[in-house]
Protein backbone atom coordinates (compact mmCIF):
# COMPACT_ATOMS: atom_id res chain seq x y z
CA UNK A 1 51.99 -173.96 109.65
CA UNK A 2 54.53 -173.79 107.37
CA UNK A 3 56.52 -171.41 105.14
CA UNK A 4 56.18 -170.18 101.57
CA UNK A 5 59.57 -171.11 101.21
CA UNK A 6 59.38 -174.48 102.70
CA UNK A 7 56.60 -175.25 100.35
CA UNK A 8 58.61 -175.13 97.21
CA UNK A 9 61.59 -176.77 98.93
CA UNK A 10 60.07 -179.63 100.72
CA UNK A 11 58.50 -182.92 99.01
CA UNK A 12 56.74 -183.35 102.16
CA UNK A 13 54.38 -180.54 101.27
CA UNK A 14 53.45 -181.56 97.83
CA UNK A 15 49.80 -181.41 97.06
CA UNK A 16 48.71 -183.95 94.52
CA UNK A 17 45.02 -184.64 93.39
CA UNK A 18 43.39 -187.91 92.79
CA UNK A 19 45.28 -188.24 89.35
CA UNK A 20 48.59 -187.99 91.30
CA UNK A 21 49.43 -184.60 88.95
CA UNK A 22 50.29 -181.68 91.28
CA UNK A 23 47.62 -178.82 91.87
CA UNK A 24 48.12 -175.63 90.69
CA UNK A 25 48.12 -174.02 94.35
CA UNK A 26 48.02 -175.24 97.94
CA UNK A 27 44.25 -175.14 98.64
CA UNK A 28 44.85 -174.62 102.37
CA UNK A 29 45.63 -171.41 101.41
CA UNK A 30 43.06 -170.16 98.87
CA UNK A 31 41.84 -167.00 100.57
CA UNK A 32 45.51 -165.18 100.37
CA UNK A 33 45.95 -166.82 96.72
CA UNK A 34 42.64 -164.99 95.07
CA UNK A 35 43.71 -161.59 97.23
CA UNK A 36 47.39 -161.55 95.88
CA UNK A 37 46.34 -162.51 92.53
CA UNK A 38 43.70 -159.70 92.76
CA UNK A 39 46.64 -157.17 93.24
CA UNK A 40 47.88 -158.53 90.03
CA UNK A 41 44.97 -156.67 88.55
CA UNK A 42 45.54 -153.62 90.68
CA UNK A 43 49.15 -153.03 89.80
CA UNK A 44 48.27 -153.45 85.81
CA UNK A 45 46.04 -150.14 85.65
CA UNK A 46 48.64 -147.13 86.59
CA UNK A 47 51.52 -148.86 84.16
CA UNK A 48 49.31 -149.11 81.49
CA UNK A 49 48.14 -145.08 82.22
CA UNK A 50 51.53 -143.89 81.50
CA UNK A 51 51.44 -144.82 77.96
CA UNK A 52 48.12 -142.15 78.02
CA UNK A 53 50.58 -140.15 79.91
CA UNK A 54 52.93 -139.63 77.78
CA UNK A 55 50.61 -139.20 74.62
CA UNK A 56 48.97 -136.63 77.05
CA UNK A 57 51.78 -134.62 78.72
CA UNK A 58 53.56 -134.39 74.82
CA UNK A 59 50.82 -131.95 74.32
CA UNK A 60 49.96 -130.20 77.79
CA UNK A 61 53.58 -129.56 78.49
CA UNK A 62 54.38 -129.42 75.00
CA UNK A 63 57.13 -132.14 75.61
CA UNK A 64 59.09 -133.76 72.57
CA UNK A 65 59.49 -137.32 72.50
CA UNK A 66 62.54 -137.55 74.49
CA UNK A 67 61.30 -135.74 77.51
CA UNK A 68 57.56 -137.82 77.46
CA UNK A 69 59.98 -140.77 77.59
CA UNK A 70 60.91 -139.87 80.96
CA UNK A 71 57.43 -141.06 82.62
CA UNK A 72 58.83 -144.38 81.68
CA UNK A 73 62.09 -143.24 83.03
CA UNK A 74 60.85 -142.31 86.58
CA UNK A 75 58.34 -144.92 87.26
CA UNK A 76 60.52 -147.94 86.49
CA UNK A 77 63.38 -146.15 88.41
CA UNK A 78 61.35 -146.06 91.12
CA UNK A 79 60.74 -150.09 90.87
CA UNK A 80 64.98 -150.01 90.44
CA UNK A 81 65.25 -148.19 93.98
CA UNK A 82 62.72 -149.66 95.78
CA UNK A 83 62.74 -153.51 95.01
CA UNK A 84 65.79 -154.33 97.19
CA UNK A 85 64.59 -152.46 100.37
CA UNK A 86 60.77 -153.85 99.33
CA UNK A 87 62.25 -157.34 99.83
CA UNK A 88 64.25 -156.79 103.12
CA UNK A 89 60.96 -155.58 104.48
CA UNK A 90 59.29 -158.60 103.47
CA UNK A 91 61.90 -160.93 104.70
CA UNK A 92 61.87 -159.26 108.22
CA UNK A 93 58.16 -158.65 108.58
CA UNK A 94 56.65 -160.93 106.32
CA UNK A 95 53.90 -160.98 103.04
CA UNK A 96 51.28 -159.49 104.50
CA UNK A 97 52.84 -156.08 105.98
CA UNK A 98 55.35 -156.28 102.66
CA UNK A 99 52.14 -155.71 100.30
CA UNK A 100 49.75 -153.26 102.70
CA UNK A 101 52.90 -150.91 102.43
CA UNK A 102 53.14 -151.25 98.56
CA UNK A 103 49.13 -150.36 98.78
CA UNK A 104 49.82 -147.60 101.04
CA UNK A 105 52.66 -146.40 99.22
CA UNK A 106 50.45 -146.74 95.66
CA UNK A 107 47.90 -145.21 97.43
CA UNK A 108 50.25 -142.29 98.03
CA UNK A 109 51.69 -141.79 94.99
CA UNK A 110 48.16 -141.67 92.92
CA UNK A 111 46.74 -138.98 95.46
CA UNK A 112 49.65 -136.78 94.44
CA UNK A 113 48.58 -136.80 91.25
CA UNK A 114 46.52 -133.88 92.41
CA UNK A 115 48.59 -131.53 93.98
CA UNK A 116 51.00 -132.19 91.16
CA UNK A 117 48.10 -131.14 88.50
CA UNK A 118 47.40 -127.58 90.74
CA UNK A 119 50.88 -126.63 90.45
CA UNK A 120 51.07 -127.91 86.84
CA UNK A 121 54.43 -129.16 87.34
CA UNK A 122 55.74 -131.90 84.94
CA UNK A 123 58.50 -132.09 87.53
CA UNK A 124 55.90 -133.15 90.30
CA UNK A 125 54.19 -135.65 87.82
CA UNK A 126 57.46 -137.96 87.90
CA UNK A 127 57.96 -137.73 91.60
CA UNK A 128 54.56 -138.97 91.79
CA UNK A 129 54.67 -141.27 89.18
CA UNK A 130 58.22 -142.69 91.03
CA UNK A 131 55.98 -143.43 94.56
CA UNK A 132 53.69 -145.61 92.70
CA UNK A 133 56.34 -147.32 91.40
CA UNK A 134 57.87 -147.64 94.89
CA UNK A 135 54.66 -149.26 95.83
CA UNK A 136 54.40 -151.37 93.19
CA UNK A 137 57.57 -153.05 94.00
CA UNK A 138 56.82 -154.08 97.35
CA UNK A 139 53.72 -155.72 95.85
CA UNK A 140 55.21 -156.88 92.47
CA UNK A 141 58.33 -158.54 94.41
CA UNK A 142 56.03 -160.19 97.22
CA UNK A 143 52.93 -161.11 95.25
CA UNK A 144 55.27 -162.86 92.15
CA UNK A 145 57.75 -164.74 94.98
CA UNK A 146 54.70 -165.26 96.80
CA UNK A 147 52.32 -167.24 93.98
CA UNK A 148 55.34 -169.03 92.92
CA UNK A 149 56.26 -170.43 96.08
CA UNK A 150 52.71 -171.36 96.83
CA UNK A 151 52.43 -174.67 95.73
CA UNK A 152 54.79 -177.51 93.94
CA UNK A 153 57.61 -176.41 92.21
CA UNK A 154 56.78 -178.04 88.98
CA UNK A 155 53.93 -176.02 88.46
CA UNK A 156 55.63 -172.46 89.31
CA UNK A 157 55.48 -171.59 85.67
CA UNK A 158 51.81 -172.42 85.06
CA UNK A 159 50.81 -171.15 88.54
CA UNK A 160 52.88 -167.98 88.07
CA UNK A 161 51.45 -166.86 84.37
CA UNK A 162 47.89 -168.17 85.98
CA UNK A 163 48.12 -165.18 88.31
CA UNK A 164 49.76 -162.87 85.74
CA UNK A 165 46.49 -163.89 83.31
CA UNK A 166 44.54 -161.23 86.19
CA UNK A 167 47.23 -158.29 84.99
CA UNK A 168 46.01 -157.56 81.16
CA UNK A 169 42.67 -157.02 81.78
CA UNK A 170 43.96 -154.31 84.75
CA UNK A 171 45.83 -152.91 81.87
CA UNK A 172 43.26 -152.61 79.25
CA UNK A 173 40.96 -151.49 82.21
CA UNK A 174 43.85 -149.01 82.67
CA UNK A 175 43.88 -147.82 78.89
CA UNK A 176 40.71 -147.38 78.33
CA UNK A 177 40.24 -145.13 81.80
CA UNK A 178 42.84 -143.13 80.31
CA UNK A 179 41.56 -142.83 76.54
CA UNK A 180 38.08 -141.85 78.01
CA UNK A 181 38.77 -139.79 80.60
CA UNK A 182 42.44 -138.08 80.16
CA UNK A 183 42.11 -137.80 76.38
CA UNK A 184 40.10 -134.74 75.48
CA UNK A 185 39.44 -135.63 71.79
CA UNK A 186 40.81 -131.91 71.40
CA UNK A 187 43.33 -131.54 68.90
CA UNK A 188 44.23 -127.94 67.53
CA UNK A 189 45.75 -127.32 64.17
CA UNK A 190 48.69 -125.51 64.02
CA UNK A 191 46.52 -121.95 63.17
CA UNK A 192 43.94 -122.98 65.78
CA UNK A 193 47.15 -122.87 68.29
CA UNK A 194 48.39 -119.70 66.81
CA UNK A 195 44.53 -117.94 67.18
CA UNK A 196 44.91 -119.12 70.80
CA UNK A 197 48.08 -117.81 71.61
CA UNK A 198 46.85 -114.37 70.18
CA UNK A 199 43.78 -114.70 72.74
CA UNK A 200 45.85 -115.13 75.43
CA UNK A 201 43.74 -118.36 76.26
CA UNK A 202 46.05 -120.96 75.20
CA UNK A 203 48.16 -120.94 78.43
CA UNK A 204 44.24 -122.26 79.74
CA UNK A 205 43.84 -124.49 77.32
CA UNK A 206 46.79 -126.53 78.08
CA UNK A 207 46.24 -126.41 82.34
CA UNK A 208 42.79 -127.79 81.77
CA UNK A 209 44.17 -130.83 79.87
CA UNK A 210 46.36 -130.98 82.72
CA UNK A 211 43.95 -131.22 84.99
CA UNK A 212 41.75 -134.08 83.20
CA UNK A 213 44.41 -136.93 85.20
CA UNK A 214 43.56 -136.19 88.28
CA UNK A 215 40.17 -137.86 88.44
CA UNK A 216 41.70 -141.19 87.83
CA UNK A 217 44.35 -140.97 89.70
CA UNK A 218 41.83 -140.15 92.57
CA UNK A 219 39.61 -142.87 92.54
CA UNK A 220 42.92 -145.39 92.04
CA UNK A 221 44.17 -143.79 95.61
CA UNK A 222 40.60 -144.65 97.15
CA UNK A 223 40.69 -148.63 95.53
CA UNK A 224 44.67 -149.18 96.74
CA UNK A 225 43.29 -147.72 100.38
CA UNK A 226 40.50 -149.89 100.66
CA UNK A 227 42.60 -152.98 99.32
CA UNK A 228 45.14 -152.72 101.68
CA UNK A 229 42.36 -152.77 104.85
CA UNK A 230 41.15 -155.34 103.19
CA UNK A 231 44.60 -157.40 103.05
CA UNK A 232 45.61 -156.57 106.40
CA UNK A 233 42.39 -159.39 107.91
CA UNK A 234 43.95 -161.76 105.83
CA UNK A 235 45.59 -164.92 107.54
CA UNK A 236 49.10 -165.67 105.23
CA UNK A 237 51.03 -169.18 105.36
CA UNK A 238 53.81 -167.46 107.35
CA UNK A 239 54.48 -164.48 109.57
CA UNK A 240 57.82 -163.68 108.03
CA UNK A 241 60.23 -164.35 105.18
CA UNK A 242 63.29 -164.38 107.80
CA UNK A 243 65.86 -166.93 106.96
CA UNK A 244 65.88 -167.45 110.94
CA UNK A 245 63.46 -170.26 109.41
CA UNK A 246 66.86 -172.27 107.58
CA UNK A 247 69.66 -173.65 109.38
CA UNK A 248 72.96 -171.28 109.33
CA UNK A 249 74.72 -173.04 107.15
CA UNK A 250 72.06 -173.27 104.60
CA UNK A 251 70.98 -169.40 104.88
CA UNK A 252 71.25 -167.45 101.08
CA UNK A 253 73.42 -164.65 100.45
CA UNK A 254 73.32 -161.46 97.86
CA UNK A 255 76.77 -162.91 96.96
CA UNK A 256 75.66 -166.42 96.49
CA UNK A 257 73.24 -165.44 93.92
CA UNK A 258 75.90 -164.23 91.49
CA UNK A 259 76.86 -167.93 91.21
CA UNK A 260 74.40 -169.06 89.56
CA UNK A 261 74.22 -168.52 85.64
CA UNK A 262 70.33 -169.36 85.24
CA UNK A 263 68.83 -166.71 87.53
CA UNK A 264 71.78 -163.73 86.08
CA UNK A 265 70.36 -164.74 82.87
CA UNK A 266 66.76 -163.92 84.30
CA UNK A 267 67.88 -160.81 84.96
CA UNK A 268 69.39 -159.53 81.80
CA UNK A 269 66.44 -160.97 80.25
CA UNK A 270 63.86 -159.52 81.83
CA UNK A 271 65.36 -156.57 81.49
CA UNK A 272 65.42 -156.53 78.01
CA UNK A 273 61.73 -157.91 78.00
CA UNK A 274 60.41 -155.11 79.92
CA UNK A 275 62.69 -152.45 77.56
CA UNK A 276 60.57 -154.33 74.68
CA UNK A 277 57.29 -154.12 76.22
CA UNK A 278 57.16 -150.84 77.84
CA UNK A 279 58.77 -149.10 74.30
CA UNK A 280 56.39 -150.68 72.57
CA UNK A 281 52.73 -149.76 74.66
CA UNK A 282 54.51 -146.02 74.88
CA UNK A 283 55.33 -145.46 71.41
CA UNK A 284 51.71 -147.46 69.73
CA UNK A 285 49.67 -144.50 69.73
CA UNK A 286 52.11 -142.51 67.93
CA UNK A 287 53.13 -145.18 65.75
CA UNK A 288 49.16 -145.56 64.67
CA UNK A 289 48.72 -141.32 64.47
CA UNK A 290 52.11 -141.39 62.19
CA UNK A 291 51.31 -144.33 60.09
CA UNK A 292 47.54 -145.35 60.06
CA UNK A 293 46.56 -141.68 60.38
CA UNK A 294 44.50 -142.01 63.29
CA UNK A 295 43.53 -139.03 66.15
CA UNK A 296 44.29 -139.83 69.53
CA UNK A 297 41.09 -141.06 70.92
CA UNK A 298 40.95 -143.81 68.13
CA UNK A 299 44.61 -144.77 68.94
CA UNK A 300 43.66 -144.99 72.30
CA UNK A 301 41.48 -147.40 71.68
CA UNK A 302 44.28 -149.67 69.39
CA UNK A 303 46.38 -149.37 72.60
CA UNK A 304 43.27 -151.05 74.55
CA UNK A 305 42.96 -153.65 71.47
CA UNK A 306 46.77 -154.88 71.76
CA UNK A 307 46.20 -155.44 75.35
CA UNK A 308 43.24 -157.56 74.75
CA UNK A 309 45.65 -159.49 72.54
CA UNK A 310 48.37 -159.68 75.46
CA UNK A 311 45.25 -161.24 78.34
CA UNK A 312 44.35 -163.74 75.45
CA UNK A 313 47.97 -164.60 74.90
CA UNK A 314 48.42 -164.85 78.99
CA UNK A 315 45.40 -167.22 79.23
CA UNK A 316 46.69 -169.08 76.06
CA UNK A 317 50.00 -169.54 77.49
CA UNK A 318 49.08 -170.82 80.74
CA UNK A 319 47.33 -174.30 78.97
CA UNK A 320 49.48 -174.61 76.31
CA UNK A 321 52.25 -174.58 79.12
CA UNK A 322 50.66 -178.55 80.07
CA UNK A 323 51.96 -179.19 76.83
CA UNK A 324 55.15 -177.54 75.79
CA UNK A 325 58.47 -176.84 77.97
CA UNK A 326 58.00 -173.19 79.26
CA UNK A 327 60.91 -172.03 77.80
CA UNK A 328 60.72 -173.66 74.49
CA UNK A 329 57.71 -171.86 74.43
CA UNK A 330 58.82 -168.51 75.29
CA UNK A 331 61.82 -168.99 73.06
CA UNK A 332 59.49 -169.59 69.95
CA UNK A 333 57.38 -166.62 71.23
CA UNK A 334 60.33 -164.38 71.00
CA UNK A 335 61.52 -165.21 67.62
CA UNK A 336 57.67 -165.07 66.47
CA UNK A 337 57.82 -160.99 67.17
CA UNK A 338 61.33 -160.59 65.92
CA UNK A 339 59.35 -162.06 62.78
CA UNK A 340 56.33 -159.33 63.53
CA UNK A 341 58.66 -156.17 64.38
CA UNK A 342 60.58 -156.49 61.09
CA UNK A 343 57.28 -156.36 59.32
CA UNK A 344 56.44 -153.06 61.46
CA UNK A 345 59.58 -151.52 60.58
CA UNK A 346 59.50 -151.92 57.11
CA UNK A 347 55.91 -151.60 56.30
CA UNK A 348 55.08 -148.94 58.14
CA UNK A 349 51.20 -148.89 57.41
CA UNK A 350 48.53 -150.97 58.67
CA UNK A 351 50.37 -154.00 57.84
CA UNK A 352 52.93 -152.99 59.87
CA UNK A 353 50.34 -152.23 62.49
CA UNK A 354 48.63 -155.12 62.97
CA UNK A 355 52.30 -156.71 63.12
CA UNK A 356 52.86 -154.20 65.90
CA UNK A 357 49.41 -155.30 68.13
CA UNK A 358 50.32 -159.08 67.90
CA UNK A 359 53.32 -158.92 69.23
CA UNK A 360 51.47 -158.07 72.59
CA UNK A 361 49.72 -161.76 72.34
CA UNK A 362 53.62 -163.64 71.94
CA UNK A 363 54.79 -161.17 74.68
CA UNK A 364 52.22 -161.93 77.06
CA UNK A 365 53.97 -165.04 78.90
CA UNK A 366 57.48 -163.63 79.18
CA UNK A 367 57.33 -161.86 82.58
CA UNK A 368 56.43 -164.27 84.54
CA UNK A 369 57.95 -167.46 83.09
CA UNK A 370 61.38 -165.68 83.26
CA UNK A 371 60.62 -164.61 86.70
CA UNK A 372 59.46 -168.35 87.41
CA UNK A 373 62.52 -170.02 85.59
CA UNK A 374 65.01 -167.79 87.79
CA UNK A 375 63.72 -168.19 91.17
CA UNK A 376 63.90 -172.13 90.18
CA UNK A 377 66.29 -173.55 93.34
CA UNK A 378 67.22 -170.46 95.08
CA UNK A 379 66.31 -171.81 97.92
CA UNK A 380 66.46 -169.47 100.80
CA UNK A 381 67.67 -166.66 98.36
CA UNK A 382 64.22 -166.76 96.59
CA UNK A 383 62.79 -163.72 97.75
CA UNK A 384 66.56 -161.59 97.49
CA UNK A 385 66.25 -163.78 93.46
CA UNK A 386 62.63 -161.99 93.49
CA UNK A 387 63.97 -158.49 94.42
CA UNK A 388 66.48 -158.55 91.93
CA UNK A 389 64.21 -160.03 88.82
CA UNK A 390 62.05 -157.48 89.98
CA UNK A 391 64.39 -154.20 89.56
CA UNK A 392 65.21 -155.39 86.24
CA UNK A 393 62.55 -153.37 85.04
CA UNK A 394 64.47 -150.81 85.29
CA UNK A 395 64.95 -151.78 81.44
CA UNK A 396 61.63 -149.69 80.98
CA UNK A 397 63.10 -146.69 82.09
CA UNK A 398 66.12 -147.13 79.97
CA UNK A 399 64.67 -148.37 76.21
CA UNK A 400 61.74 -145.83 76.26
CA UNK A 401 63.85 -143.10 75.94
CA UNK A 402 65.84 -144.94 73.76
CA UNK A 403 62.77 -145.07 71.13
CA UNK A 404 61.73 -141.43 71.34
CA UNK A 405 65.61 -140.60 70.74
CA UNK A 406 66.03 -143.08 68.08
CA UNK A 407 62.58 -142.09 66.52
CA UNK A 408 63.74 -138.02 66.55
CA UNK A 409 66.86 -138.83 65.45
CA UNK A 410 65.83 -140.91 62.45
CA UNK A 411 62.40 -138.91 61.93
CA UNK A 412 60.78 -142.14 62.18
CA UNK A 413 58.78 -144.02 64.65
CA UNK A 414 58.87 -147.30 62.87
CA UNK A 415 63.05 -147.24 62.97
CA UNK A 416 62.50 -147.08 66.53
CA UNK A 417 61.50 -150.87 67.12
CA UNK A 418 64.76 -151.73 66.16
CA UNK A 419 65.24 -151.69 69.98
CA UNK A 420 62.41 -153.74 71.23
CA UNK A 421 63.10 -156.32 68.23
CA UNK A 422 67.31 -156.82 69.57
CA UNK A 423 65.45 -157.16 72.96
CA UNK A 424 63.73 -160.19 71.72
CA UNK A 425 66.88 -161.67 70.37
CA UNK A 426 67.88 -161.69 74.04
CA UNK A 427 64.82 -163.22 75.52
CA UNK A 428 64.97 -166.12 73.02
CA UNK A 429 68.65 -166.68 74.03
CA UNK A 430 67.63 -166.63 77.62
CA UNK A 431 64.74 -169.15 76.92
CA UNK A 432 66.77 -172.09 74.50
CA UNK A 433 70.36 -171.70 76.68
CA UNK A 434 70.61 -169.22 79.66
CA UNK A 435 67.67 -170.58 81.50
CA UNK A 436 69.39 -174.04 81.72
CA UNK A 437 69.71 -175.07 85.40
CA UNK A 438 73.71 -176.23 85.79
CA UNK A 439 74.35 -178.52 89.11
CA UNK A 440 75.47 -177.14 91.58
CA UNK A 441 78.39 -178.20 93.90
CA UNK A 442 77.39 -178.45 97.55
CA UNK A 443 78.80 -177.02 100.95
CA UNK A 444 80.17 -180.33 101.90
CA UNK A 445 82.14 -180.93 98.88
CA UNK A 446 85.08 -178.97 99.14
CA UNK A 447 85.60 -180.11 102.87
CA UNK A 448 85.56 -183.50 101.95
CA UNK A 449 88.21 -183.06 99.33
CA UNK A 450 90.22 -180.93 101.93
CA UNK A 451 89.77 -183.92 104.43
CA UNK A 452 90.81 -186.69 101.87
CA UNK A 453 94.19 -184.37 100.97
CA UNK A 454 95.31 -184.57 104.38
């Protein structure tokens, strides 16, 4: 038996075919590979809910754009708290336990969904919305370090975006659950609002689109339960991610990690990536009611088309990655949708719609090759690297309210992917320059200059 860790760091455990080309994965361990790669899936259909969510709770709590903004806010805050204590449980008690308490916790958080709805509390809705995100950290920062680690390190990327490819269909799985069963179709004009007011039944109208989330939410706490009895028969490579497995002198530090450029870059640019991604799902339907002059349901239903586009772009990726560097890729992607946002912004129409949807294909390979490219030789530090990568998301929470105050302030949704298109700018930098891996000196070094002085 070996460790996860000791599989990306060791030739010795190398697994090669009969062509002498690496495998994707470490076949010994298939059974834990298809399970963590089926939480991929899992984790996908509550982050693409919130962009219903927000859509939704604009008009049951009568939010503005700002304040809808905040479901962003307090679920990727909740991956920004979470992610560092998510990977010290991991490291102490292993994969396994690490992602049963992510289900547990996900479990959790969609099951208050309900008492949250009874009190119709928008309040309650984010501290809901921030325990799902708690869970989803534990299982975003072991399932990613996880699938990267399982297997040789040149094929990280590849292997990495391979288990990603499972995450867009969870989130057009997740869009449509919302579109059919959260959006009413029910739209009232300004007078039919004003008759209801004077009928004293509007205050009704509004709880009972409330209460159309909780169904979903429901049957996502009963799926996460079940998962996570499922997970807990399954045999994993190692009982824990403890560094008691490395020598002292070669055990990773927090510290040590701010020494080295590559993986900081990973940081900042994931956080940008996931500011551009997460303002852009939040803010389509508007930008297709505002523009194309669509109702809700139908925009729904363009939210579910660009995240078609994103699973084909994942799935594209992943073989063109056999071909072309990762990051070259990734860095071409980027400057592709700085192309496609600057049509959106300034031809606002469908034109600038369908401009808007394919940027969701060129985005689709950017989480995890950044992840992928920063965690490359962090050694025992991979899963603290993981943790880290991981609460960059925390970008979410930050450049979706950005966009609804940008949008307010200009009177313009369009204006408002000026944000997500700068993000880009820094992705592409991260992809041609930051992600370059810069030797490092070793431990022994300085002592043997120190020797040779005296």
């Amino acid at each position: 038996m070996y460790s996860p860790t000791q599989l990306s760091e060791s030739p010795r455990t190398k697994v090669y075919d009969s062509s002498n080309e690496p495998q994707l994965f470490d076949s010994r361990y298939r059974i834990p590979f298809m399970m963590v790669t089926a939480l991929f899936f899992l984790w996908a259909l509550p982050s693409n809910l919130n962009d219903v969510l927000i859509r939704q709770f604009m008009k049951s709590f009568q939010l503005s754009r700002l304040q809808a903004g905040l479901v962003q806010s307090a679920f990727y805050f909740g991956y920004f708290c979470i992610s560092m204590p998510a990977a010290l449980v991991l490291r102490r008690f292993g994969y396994r336990i690490g992602l049963v308490t992510g289900l547990l916790l996900y479990t959790l958080g969609c099951f208050l969904f309900w008492p949250a709805a009874m009190v119709n509390r928008y309040s309650f809705f984010l501290m809901a919305l921030f325990v799902i995100a708690a869970g989803l950290a534990f299982l975003e920062t072991g399932a990613a370090s996880f699938i990267a680690q399982l297997g040789d390190p040149s094929t990280s990327e590849r292997r990495l975006n391979f288990a990603q490819a499972f995450n867009p269909p969870g989130t057009i799985v997740g869009a449509l659950i919302g579109t059919v069963f959260i959006f009413s179709g029910i739209e009232p004009s300004t007078a039919q609002v004003q008759a209801m007011k004077s009928a004293g039944t509007y205050a009704g109208y509004l709880h009972t689109e409330t209460m159309r989330v909780i169904t979903p939410y429901l049957v996502l706490s009963v799926i996460g339960f079940i998962v996570a009895m499922v997970l807990l028969r399954v045999k994993f490579p190692s009982q824990t991610l403890s560094q008691e497995q490395f020598p002292h002198e070669q055990r990773g530090t927090a510290v040590s990690l701010l020494r080295i450029p590559h993986f900081l870059w990973a940081v900042v640019a994931q956080f940008f990536y996931i500011g551009a991604q997460v303002g852009t799902w939040s803010f389509l339907i508007q930008y297709v009611q505002e523009y194309a002059h669509q109702p809700e349901k139908v925009a729904g239903y363009f939210l579910s088309g660009t995240l078609l586009l994103f699973a084909l772009g994942r799935f594209a990726s992943t073989f063109l990655m056999k071909y072309i560097r990762a990051n070259v890729l990734m860095g071409t992607f980027a400057l592709i949708n700085v192309a496609l946002l600057s049509i959106a912004i300034h031809l606002p129409g469908w034109a600038g719609l369908w401009a808007l949807m394919l940027t969701s294909f060129f985005m689709s390979l950017m989480y995890p090759t950044i992840f992928a490219l920063g965690l490359k030789q962090l050694g025992p530090n991979t899963t603290l690297g993981a943790s880290v990568i991981v609460m960059a998301i925390i970008g979410g929470a930050v450049c979706t309210p950005m966009l609804g105050w940008l949008a307010e302030h200009t009177n313009s949704t369009a204006k408002a992917f000026y944000i997500p298109l700068m993000c880009y700018l820094v992705v592409s930098y991260f992809s041609f320059i930051g992600s370059r891996i810069r030797p490092r000196q070793s431990v022994s070094e300085p002592a043997a200059r120190s020797v040779a002085r005296t």
